[in-house]
Each structure stands twice: as C-alpha cells, then as structure tokens.
C-alpha atoms as a PDB file:
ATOM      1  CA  UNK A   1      13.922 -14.006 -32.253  1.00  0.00           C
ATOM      2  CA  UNK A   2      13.056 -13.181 -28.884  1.00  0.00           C
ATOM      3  CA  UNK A   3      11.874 -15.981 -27.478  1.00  0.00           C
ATOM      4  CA  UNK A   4      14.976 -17.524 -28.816  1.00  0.00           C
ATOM      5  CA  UNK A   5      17.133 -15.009 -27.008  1.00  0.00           C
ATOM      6  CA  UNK A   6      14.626 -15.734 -23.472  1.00  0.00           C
ATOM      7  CA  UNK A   7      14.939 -19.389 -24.003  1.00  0.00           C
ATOM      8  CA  UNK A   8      18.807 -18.723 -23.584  1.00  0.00           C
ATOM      9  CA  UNK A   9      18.665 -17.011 -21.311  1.00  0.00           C
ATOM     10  CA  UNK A  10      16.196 -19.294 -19.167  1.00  0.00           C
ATOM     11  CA  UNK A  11      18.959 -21.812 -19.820  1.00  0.00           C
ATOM     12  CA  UNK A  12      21.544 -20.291 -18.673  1.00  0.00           C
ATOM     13  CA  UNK A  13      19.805 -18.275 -15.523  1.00  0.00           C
ATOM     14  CA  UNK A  14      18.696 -21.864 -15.178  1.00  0.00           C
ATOM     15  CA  UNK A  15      21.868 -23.923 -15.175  1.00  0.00           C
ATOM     16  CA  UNK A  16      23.810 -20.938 -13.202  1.00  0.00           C
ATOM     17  CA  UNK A  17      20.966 -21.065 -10.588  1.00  0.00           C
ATOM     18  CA  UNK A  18      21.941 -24.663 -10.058  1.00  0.00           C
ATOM     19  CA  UNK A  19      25.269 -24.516 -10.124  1.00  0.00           C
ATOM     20  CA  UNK A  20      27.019 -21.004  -9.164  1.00  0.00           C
ATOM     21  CA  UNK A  21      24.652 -19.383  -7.537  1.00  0.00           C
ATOM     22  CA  UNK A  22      24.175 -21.542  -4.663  1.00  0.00           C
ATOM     23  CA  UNK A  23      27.537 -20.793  -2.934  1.00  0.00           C
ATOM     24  CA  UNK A  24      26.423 -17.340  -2.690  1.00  0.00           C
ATOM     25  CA  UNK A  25      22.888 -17.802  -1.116  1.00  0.00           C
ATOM     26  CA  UNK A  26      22.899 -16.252   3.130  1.00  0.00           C
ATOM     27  CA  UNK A  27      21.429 -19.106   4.938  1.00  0.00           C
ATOM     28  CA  UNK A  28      20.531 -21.545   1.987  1.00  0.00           C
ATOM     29  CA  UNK A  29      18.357 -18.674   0.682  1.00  0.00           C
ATOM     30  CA  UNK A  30      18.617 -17.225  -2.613  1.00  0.00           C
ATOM     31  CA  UNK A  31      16.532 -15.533  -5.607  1.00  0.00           C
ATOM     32  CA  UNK A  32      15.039 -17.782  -7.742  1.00  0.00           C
ATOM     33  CA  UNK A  33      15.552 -15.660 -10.975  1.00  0.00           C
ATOM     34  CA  UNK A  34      13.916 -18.295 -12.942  1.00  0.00           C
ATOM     35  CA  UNK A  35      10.360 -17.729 -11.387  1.00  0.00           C
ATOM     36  CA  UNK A  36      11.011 -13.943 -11.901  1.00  0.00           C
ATOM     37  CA  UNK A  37      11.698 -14.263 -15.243  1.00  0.00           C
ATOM     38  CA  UNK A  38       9.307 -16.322 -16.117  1.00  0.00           C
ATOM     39  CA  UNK A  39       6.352 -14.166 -13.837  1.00  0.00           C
ATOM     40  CA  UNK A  40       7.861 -10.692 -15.864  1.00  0.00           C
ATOM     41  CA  UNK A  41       7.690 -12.466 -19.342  1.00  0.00           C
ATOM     42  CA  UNK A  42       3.616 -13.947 -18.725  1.00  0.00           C
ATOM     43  CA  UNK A  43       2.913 -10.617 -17.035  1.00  0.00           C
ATOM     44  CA  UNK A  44       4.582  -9.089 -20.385  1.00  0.00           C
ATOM     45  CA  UNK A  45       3.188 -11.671 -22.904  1.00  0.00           C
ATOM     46  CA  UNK A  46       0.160 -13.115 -21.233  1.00  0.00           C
ATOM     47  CA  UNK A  47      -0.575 -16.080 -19.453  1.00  0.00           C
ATOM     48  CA  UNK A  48      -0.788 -18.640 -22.201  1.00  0.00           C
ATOM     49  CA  UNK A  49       2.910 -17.678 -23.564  1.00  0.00           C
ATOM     50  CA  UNK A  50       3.461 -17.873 -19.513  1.00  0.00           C
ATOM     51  CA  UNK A  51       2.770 -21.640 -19.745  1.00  0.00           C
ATOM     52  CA  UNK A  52       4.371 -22.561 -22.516  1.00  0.00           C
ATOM     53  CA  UNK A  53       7.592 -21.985 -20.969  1.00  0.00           C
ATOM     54  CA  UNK A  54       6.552 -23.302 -17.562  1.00  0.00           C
ATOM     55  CA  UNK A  55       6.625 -26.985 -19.113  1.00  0.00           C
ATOM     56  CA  UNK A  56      10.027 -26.892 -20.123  1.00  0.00           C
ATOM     57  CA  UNK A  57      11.728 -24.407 -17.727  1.00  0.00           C
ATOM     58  CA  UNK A  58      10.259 -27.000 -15.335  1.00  0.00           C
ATOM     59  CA  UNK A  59      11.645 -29.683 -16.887  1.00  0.00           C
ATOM     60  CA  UNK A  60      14.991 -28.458 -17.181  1.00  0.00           C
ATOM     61  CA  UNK A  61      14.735 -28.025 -13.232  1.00  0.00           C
ATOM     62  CA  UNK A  62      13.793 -31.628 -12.768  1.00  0.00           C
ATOM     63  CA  UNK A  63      16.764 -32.673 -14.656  1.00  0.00           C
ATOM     64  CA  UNK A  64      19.287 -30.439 -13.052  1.00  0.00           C
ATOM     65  CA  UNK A  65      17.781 -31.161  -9.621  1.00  0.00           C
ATOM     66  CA  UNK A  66      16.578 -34.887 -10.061  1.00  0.00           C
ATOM     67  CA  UNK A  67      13.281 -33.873  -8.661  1.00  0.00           C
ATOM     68  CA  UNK A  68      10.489 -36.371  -9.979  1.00  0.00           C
ATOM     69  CA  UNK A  69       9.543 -35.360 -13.831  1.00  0.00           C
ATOM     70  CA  UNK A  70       6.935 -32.552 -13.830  1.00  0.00           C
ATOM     71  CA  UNK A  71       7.081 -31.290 -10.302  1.00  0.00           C
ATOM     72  CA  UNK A  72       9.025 -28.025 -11.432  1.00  0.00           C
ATOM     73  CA  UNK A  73       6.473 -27.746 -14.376  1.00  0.00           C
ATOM     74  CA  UNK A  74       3.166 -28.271 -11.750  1.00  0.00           C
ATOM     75  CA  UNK A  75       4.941 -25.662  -9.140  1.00  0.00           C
ATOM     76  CA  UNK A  76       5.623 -23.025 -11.775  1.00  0.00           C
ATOM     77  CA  UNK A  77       2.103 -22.851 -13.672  1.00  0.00           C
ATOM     78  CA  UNK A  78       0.460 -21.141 -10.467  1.00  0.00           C
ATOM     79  CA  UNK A  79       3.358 -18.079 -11.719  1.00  0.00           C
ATOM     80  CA  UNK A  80       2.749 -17.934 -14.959  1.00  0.00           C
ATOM     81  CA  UNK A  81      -1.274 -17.566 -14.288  1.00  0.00           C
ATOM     82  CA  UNK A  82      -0.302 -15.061 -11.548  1.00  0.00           C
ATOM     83  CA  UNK A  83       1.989 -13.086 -13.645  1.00  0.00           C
ATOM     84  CA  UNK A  84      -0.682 -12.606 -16.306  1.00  0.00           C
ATOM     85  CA  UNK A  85      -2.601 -10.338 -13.764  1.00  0.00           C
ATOM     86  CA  UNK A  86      -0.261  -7.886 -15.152  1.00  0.00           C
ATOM     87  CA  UNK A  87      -1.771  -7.540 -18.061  1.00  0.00           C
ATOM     88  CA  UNK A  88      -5.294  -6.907 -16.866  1.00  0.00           C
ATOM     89  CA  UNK A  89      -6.219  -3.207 -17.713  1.00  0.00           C
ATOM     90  CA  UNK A  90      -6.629  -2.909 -13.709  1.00  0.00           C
ATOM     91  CA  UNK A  91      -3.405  -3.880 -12.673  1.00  0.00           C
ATOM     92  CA  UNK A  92      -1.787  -2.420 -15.641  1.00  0.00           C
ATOM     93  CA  UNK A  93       1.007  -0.163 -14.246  1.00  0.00           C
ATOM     94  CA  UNK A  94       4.915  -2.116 -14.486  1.00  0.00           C
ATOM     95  CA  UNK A  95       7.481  -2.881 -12.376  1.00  0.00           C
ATOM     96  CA  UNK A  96       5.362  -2.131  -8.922  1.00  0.00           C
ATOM     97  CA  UNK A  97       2.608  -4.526  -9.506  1.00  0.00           C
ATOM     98  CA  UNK A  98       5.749  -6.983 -10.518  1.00  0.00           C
ATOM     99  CA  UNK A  99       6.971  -6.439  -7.469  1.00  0.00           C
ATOM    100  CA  UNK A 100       3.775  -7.449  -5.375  1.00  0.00           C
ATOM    101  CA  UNK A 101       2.882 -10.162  -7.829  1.00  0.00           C
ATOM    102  CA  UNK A 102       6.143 -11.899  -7.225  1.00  0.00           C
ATOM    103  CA  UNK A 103       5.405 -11.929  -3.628  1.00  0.00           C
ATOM    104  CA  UNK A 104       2.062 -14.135  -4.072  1.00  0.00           C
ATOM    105  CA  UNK A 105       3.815 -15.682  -6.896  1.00  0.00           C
ATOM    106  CA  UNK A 106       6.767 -17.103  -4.806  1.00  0.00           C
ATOM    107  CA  UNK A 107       4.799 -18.245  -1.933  1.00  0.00           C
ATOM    108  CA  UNK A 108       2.514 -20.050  -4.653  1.00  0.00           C
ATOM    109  CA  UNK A 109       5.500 -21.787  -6.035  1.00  0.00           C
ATOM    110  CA  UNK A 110       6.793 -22.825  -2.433  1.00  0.00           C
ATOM    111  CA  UNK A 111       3.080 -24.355  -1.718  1.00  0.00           C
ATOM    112  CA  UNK A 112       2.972 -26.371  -4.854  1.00  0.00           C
ATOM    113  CA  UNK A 113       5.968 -27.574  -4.331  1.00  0.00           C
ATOM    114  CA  UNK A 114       5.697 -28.618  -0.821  1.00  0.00           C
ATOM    115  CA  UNK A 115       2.922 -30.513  -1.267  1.00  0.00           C
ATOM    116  CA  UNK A 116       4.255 -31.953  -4.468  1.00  0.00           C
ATOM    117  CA  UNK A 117       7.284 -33.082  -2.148  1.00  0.00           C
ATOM    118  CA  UNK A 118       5.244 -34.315   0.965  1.00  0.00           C
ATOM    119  CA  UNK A 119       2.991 -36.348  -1.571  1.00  0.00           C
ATOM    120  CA  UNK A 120       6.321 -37.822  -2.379  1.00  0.00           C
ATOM    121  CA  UNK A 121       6.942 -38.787   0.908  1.00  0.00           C
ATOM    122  CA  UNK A 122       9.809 -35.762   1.251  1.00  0.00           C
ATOM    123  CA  UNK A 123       9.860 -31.909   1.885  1.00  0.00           C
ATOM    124  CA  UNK A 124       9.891 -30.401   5.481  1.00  0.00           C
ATOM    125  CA  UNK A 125       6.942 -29.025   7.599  1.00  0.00           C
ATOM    126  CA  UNK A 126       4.627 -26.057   5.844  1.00  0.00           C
ATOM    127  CA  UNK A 127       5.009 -23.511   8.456  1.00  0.00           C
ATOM    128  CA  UNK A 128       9.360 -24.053   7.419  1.00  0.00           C
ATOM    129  CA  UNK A 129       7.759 -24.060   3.793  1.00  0.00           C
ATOM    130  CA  UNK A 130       6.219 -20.783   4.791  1.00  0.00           C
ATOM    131  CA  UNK A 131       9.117 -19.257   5.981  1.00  0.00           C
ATOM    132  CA  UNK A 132      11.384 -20.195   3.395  1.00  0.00           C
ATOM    133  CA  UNK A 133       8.536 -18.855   1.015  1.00  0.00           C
ATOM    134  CA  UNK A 134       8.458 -15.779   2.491  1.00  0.00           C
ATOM    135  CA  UNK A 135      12.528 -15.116   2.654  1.00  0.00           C
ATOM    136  CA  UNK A 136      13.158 -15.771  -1.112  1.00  0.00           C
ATOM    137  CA  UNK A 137       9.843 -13.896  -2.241  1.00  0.00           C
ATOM    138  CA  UNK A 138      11.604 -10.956  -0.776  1.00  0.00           C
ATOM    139  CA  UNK A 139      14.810 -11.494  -2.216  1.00  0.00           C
ATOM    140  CA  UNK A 140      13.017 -12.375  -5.763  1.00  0.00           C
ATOM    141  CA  UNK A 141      11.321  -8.836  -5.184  1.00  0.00           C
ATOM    142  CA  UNK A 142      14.578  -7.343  -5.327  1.00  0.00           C
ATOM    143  CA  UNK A 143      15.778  -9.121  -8.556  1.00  0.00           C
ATOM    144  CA  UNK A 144      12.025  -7.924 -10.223  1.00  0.00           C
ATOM    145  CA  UNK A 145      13.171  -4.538 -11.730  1.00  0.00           C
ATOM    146  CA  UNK A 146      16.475  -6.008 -12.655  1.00  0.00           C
ATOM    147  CA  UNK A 147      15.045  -8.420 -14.924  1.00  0.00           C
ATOM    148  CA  UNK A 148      12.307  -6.202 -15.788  1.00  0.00           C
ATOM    149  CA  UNK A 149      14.493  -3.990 -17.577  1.00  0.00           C
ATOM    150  CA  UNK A 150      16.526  -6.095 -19.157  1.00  0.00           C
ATOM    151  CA  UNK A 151      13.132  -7.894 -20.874  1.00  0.00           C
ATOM    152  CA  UNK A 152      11.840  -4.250 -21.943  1.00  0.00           C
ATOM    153  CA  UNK A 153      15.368  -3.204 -23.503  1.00  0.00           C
ATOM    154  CA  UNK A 154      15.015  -6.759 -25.368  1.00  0.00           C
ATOM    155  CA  UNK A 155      11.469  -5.198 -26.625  1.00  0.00           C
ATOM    156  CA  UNK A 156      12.719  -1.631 -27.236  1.00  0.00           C
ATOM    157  CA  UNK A 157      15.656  -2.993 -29.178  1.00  0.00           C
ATOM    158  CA  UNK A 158      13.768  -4.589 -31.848  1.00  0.00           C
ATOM    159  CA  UNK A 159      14.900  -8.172 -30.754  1.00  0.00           C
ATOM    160  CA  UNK A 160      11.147  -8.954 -31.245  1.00  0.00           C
ATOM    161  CA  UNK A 161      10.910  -7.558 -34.499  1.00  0.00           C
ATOM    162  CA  UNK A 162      11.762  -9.081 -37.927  1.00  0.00           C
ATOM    163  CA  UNK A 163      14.258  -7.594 -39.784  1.00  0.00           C
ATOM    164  CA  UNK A 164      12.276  -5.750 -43.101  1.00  0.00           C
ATOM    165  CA  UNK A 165      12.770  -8.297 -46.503  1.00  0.00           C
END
C-alpha cells in the first residue's frame, strides 16, 4: 500500500512540477520535489527500492518534458545511490544528513544531465550548469524536511502495514 500511495504521489508532484509549479519559480529556479522525494524514500528504503523508481519517475519526466527516452532515468540513479548513504549506520541520523545529501544529490543530477544534454548536441555551458545546480540544491534543501515528514507520517500511520486477516 505504500508504494502505491508514493507512486501517486510521484505522479502527481510529477505532473504539478511540470505544469503549475513553473509559474511560481524566482528566476526560472525552482525545487525539484521529485529528486527530494525520491533521495528521502532510497535514503528511507535503501538504494535498490531507490532505483526502482528512478526508471519510471524518469520516464514520466521524459514524456512530460520530451527529453530523449531515459535521460531523466540516467540523471536520477546518481540520487537514488546517494540517498542510500542514509541508511549506512554512520550517517544514520534523519532529516540533517537529508539535508546535506540533497545538496551532492542535486548537483549530481544537474551533471548527469548536462552532459546527457551536451552529448545531445543541447544544454548550456557547465559552469551555468553549476550555478543552476547550486541554486535549486538550496531550494530542494528547504523542501527536505517537508517531505521528510510527510513520508514518516505515511510509515507511522500504518500505510505500510497490511491490514490483520
């Protein structure tokens, strides 16, 4: 049931991050609540449940944006990988290490992605890449203890759990 519920809401962070949510980005820049969720969930699950939702979160975001198949998928594996350092006994503390993970995770997002884009013979220069990188990891800081909670009420609830037969 609950990765029901998150693949809802993936699809509908996803579709409103695509639609609405640009006309209230300062500057062109804006969260990408996606990557969040998706770095709180494999830092919460693991890395392997990380990826499985990489592929098609990533494909969705080809399709909305008409990116080239798989270039969403490539650009958010590096996340899920990263947000599984959250589970490792040493970093094993919440929201803060979230919050710094998000950081590397973001900027690791914005490289694959560049160079997926400049292989394609599009994109803009790295050290704009960089910048741009470095803007919305700060802004997706912000939105990490938002989302955090929201995915650890989901637990606490019992959304997770089977109802008793």
């Amino acid at each position: 049931m609950t990765r029901l519920f998150f693949a809802l809401t993936l699809l509908i962070v996803a579709i409103a991050q695509a639609t609405i949510l640009p006309a209230f980005n300062v500057y062109g820049i804006g969260p990408n609540l996606c990557l969040v969720l998706l770095l709180v969930w494999s830092g919460l699950r693991g890395v392997p449940e990380g990826l499985i939702w990489a592929f098609p979160l990533g494909l969705l975001f080809d399709f909305l944006s008409l990116a080239p198949l798989g270039s969403h998928g490539l650009a958010l594996a590096p996340v899920a990988m990263i947000g599984g350092l959250a589970r490792q006994r040493v970093f094993h503390s919440g929201i803060l290490v979230m919050m710094l993970l998000v950081i590397t995770a973001t900027l690791a997002h914005q490289l694959v992605a560049t160079f997926i884009a400049a292989a394609g013979g599009h994109g803009y220069g790295l050290a704009a890449a960089a910048r741009l990188g470095f803007l919305t990891a700060l802004l997706n800081m912000v939105a990490v203890p938002p989302v955090y909670l929201v995915i650890r009420i989901m637990d606490r609830l019992g959304v997770g759990r089977a109802a008793p037969a």
